[in-house]
Each structure stands twice: as C-alpha cells, then as structure tokens.
Protein backbone atom coordinates (compact mmCIF):
# COMPACT_ATOMS: atom_id res chain seq x y z
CA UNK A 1 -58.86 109.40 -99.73
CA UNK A 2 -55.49 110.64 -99.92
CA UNK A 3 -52.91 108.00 -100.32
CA UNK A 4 -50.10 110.07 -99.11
CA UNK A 5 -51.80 110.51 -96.03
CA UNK A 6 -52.72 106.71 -95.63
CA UNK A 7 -48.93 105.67 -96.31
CA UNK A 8 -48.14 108.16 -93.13
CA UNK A 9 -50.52 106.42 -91.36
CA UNK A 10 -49.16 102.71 -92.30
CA UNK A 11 -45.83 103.61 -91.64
CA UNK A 12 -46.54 104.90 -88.27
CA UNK A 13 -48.47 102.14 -87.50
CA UNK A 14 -45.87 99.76 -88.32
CA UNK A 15 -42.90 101.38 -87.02
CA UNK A 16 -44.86 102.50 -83.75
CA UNK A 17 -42.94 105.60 -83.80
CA UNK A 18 -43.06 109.29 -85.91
CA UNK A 19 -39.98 109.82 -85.71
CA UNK A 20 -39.06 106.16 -87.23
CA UNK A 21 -41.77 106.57 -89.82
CA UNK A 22 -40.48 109.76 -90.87
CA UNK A 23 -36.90 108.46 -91.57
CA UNK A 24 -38.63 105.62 -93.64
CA UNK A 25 -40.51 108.34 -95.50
CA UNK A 26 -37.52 110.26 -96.04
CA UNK A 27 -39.87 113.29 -95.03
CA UNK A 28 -39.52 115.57 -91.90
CA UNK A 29 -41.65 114.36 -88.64
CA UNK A 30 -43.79 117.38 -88.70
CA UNK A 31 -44.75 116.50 -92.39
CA UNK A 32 -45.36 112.71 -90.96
CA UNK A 33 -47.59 114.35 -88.29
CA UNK A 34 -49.39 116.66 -90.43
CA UNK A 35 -50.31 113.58 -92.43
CA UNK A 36 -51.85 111.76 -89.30
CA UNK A 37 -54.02 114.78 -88.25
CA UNK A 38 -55.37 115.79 -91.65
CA UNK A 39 -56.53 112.16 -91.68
CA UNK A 40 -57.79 112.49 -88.00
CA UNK A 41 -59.42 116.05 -88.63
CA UNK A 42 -61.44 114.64 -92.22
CA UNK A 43 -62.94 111.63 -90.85
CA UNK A 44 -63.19 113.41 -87.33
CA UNK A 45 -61.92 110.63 -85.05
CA UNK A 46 -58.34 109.55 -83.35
CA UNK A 47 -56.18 106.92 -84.78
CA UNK A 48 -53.76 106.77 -82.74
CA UNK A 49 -53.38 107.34 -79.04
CA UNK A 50 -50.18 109.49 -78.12
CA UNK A 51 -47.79 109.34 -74.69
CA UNK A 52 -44.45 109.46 -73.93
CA UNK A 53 -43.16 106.11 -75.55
CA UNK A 54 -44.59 106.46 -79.11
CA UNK A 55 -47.94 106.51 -80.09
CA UNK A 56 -50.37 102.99 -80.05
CA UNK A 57 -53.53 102.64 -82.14
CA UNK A 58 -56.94 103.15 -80.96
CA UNK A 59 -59.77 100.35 -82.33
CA UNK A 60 -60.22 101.81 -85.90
CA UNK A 61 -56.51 102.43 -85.88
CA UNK A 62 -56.32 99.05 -85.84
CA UNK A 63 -58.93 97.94 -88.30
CA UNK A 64 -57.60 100.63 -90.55
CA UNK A 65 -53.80 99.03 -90.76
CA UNK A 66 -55.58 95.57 -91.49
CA UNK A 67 -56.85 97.53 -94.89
CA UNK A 68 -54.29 99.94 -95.24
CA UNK A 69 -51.90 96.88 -95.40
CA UNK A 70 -54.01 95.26 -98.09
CA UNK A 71 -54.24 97.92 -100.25
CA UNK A 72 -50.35 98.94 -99.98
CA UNK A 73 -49.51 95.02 -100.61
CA UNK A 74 -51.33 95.02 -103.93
CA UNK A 75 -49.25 98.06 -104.95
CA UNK A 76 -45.91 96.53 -104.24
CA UNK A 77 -47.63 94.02 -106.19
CA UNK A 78 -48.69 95.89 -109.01
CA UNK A 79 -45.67 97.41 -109.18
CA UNK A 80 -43.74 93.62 -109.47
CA UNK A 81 -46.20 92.99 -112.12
CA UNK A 82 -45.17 96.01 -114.35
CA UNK A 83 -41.19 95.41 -113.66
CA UNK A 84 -41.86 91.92 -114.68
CA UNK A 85 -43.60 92.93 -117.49
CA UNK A 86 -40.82 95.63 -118.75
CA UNK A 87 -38.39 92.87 -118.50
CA UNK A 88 -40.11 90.64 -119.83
CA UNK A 89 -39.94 87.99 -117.23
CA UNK A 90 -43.44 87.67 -117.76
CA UNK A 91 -46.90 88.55 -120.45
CA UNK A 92 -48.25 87.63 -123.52
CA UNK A 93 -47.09 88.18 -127.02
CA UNK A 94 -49.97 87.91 -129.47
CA UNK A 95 -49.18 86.83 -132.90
CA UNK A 96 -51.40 86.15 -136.17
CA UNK A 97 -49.60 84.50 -139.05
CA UNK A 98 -50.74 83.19 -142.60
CA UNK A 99 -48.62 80.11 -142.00
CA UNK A 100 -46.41 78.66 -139.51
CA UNK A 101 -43.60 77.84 -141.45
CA UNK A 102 -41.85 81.53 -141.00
CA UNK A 103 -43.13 82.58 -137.65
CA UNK A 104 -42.13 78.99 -136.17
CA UNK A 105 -38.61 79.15 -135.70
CA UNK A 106 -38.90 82.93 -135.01
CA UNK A 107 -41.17 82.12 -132.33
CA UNK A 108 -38.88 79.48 -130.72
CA UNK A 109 -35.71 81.94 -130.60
CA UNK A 110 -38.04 84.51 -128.79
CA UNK A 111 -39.09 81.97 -125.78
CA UNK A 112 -35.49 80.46 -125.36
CA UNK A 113 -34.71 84.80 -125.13
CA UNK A 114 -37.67 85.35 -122.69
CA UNK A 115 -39.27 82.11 -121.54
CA UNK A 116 -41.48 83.08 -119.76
CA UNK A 117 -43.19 84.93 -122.16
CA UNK A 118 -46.40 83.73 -122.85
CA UNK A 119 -47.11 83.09 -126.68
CA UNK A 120 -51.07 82.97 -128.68
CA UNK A 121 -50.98 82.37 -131.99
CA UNK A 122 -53.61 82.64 -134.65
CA UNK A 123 -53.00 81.16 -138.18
CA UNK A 124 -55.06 82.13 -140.72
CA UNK A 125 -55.58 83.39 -143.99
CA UNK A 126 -54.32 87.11 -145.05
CA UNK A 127 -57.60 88.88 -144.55
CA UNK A 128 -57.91 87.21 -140.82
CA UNK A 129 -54.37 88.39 -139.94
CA UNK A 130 -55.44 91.56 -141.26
CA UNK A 131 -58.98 91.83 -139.53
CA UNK A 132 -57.03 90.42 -136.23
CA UNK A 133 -53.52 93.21 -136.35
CA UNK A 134 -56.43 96.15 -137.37
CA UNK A 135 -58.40 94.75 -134.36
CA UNK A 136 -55.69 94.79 -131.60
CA UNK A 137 -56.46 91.00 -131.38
CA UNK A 138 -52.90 90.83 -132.00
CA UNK A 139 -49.54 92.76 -131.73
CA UNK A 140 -47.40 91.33 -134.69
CA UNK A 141 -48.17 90.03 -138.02
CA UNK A 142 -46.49 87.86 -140.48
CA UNK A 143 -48.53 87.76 -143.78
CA UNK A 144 -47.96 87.35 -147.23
CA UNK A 145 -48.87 90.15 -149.14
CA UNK A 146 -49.87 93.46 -147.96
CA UNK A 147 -52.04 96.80 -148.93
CA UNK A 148 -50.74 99.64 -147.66
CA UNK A 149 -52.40 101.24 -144.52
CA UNK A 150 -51.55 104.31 -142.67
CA UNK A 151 -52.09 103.00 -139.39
CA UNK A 152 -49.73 100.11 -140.12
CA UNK A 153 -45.98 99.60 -140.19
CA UNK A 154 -45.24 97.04 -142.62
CA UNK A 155 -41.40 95.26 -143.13
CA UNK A 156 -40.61 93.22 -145.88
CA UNK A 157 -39.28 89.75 -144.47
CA UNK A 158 -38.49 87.65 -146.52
CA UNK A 159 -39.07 87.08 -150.54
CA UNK A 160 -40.29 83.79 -152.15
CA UNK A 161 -41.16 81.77 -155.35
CA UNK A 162 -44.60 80.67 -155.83
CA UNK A 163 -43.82 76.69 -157.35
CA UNK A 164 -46.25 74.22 -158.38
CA UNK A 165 -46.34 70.56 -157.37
CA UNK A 166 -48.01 67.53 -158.52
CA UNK A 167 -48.42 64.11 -157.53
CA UNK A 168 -45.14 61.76 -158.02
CA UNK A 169 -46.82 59.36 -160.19
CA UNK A 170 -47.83 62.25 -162.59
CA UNK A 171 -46.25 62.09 -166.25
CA UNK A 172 -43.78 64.81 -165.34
CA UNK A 173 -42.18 62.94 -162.63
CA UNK A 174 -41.70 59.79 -164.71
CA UNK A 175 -39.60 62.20 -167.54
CA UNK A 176 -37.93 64.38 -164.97
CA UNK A 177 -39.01 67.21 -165.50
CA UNK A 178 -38.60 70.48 -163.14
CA UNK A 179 -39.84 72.99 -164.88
CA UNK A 180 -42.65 74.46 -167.05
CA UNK A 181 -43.61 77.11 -168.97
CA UNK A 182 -47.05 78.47 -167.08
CA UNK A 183 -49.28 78.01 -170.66
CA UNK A 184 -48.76 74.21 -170.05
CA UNK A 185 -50.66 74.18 -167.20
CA UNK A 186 -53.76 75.16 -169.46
CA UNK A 187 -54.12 71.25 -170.24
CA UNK A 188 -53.90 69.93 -166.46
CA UNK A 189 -56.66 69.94 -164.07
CA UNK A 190 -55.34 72.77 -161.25
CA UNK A 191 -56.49 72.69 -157.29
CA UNK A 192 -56.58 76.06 -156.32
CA UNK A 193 -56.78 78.02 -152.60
CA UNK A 194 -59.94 80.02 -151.56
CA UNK A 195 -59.92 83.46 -153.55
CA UNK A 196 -58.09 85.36 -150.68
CA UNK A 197 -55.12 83.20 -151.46
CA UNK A 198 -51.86 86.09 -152.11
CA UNK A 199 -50.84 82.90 -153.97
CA UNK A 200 -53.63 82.25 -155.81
CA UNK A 201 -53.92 86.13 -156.51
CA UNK A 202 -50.44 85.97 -157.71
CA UNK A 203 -50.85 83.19 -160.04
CA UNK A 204 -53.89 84.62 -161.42
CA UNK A 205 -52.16 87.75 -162.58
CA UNK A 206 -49.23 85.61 -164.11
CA UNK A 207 -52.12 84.03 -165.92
CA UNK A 208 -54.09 87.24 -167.34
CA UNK A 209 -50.58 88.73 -168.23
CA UNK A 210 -50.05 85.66 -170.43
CA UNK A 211 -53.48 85.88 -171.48
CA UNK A 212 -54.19 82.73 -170.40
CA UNK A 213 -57.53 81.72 -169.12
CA UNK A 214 -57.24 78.66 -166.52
CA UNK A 215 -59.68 77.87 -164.15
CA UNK A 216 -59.39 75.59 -161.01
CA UNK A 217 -61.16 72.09 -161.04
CA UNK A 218 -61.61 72.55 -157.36
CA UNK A 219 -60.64 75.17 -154.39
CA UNK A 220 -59.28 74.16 -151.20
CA UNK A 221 -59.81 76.66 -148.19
CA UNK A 222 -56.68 74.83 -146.20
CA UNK A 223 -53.22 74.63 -147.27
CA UNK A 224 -52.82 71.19 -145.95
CA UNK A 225 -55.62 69.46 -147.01
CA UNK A 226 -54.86 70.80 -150.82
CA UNK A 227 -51.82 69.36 -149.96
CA UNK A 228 -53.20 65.60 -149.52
CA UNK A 229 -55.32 66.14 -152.63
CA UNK A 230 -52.29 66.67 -154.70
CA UNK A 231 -50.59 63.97 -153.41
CA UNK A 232 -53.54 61.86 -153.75
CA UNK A 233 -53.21 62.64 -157.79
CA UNK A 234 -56.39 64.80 -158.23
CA UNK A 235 -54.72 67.96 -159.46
CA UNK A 236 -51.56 70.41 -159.51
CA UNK A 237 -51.54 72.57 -156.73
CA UNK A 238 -49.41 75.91 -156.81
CA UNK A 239 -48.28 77.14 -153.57
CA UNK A 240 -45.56 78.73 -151.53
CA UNK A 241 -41.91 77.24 -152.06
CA UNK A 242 -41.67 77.97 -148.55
CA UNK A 243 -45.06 76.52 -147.70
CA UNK A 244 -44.44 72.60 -148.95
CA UNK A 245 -43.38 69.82 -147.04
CA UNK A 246 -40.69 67.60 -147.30
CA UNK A 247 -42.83 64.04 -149.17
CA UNK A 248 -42.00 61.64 -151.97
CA UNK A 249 -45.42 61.75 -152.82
CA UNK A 250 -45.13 65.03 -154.66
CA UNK A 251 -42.96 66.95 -157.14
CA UNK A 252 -41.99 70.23 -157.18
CA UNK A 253 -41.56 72.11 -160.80
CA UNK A 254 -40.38 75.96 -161.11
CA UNK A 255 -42.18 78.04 -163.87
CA UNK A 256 -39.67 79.69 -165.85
CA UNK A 257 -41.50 82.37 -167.93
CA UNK A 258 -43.40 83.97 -165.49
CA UNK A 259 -43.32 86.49 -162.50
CA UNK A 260 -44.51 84.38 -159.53
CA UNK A 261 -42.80 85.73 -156.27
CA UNK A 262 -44.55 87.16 -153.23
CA UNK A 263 -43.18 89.20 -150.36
CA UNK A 264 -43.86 87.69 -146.28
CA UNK A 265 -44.41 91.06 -144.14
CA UNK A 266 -43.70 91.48 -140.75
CA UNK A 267 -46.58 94.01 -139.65
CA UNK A 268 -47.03 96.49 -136.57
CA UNK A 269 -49.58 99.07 -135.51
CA UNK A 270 -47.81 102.19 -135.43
CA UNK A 271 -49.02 103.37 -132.42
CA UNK A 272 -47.80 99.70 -130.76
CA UNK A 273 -44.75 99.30 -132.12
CA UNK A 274 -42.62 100.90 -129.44
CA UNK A 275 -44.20 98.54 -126.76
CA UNK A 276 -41.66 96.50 -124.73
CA UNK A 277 -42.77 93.44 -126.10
CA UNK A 278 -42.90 94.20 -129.81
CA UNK A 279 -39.39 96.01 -129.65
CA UNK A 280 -38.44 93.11 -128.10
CA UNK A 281 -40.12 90.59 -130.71
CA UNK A 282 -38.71 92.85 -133.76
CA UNK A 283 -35.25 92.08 -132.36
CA UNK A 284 -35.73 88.60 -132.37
CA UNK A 285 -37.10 88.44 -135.78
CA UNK A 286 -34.67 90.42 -137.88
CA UNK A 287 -32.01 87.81 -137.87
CA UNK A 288 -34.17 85.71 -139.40
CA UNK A 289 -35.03 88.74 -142.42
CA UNK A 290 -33.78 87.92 -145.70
C-alpha cells in the first residue's frame, strides 16, 4: 500500500474537506485528490462520497480511518521513540567492566547527565568483557589489559600499581614494613587469581624476569573472596591498588624492584562508536581519564 496515498486519505477524513487536507499537507488539492482516486481506482471501490459541502465517508471509508488512524499513531510514536532516544531522554547503555571500582563513579555522573538512561552492567573477568564488547552484548568496555584488535577502539584510562597485601597480624605489619623486594615473596605462601587474571599475568612476568619461580598455594576465581582469605591470614594476595578496600584487617606493601603496573582501557567497536549513546558515554568518562 502506498502510505502517501493513505495519509491523503486520513487527512481528508479528518478534516472532512480537500481543500483543508491539502493545506495540512502543504500539497496542492489536485495532488490531495489524485491521492484519493489512485486509492479508489487500486482497490476498485469509493471511500468517500462527494457533494457540495465536502465529501463524507462511505462504510469502508469509515473502517479504513479506524486503521489508518492506528497505524499513523504508532508512527508519531515511533518517531517520539527515536527523538527520545537521540536525546537521550530515554534507552539503554550496556556496559561490561572487569571491576566496579572505575566504571562506578563514571556510571553515576552519566545518570545524574541523562537519568533516564537505562544502565546493564556486566562485571567480569577480562576475557568475558572481551567475549561480551566482540559480541555486541555490550557497547563500552572498561578492562584491564588489552590485545590489540582491528575491529576495536581501545583508550588508555587510567594507569595503576599492582600492590600486594597481607593479613594485619602478619610479621610485616608488626615491624612496619611497606615495602618489599618481589624475591621475598619466594618464602610466603601467595593466593593467586584464576589464570586470566591481567594481574596475575603481570606479576608472573615480574617473576620470570627476576627469574624467580613462585607458585600460588591456592587460586581464587573472585576478587572478593581472595580478599577475605587474605584477611583471614591464609596467604598474600597481589592485586590492583585500585581494586582493595579500605580494612584494618589487611596491609598494603609496594614492591620496589619490579615493573608491576597495568593500564584500565576504555574500549569501543569501531563501527559503534559514533552512536548517540556511546558519544555521549565517552564524554562523560574522559573527565575521569588520568
């Protein structure tokens, strides 16, 4: 069906007049009536019934303008939808994150800019956020760490130390000590994170550089529960400076002789990034880059 043609015939409905529907058209009347009888002519049957006061519809006029009204009211509302969308005044931004301790507060400045954004997000750990962004599960990434991929556009955020912590009754605490060279962890039993751990991976090649050859006593898939079994005295842990809580029950201590800094990335598909939404997001975030 042509949709030109079924505005014409709306509009006339409505107005009860071609001359008014033409105005409201912003199209000549004999365009407005060329409309009407095309329709007429393809479905071979009268819509309307003419005389000298305007025109009046005929049965299936009427049923017609029942429909036609339907379908012209979900346009207008389709159309609301989109200008909502392009302003933001509504939608959802989709975000996968190895933490929450960056994308947080980055998160909270971007609803009290567009509150009534709707926000998902997915923590998990690098290769998820990866999986998720490569996926279109997601439309912005924070991670720590990243491979480069052509179909990716990948920021550098923000730079930090990888630290390790240990309980606060440990031996260290008691002579105050805050930092250590990374050989004198060979003598302490370590908790580690899963494999896929950028932190763990980092640590590990601090470790083969000094030719040292330490092995975890036990690996910890979550970052909170290795957490509680440092603090419970069962290990050292290594982790994140960013990434540790504020608790008496554990120590920080910097290692001074070795290379242990990662990089947090703030990653877009290329093909996504000029979307409203993640133009909007990227503006949010960079005054939190550092």
């Amino acid at each position: 069906m042509n949709l030109s043609q079924l505005r014409a015939f709306n509009v006339v409905a409505r107005e009860g007049s071609l001359t008014k529907a033409a105005e409201h058209l912003s199209i000549s009347q004999p365009a407005v009536t060329a409309h009407i009888r095309a329709l007429e002519e393809r479905y071979e049957l009268s819509l309307f019934r003419r005389n000298s006061r305007g025109v009046t519809l005929t049965e299936v006029g009427e049923d017609l303008l029942k429909i036609s009204a339907q379908i012209f009211a979900l346009e207008s509302e389709a159309a609301e939808l989109l200008d909502a969308t392009k302003e933001l005044r509504r939608g959802t931004c989709r975000i996968a994150a190895g933490s929450p301790y960056f994308i947080v507060p980055i998160i909270a400045a971007f609803q009290e800019r567009y509150p009534e954004v709707h926000i998902g997000l997915n923590i998990g750990n690098s290769q998820k956020v990866t999986a998720d962004l490569l996926a279109e599960k997601v439309d912005i990434a924070l991670q720590t760490g990243w491979e480069e991929n052509p179909l990716v556009e990948a920021i550098p955020f923000y730079r930090h130390r990888v630290v390790v912590f240990c309980c606060h009754t440990h031996p260290w605490v008691q002579s105050g000590k805050k930092q250590i060279k990374i050989s004198e962890l060979s003598a302490e039993k370590m908790i580690w994170r899963e494999p896929q751990s950028i932190t763990r991976q980092v640590f590990e090649k601090a470790c083969r550089t000094k030719s040292l050859d330490i092995k975890p006593i036990m690996e910890i898939a979550s970052r909170e529960s290795l957490f509680e079994a440092v603090a419970a005295g069962l290990g050292i842990g290594i982790v994140s400076s960013h990434e540790l809580p504020r608790d008496q029950r554990v120590h920080i201590l910097e290692v001074n002789d070795a290379d242990l800094e990662t990089t947090e990335y703030l990653l877009t598909l290329k093909r996504r990034k000029e979307l409203r939404i993640v133009k909007a997001f990227h503006e949010v975030a960079e005054s939190f880059r550092r």
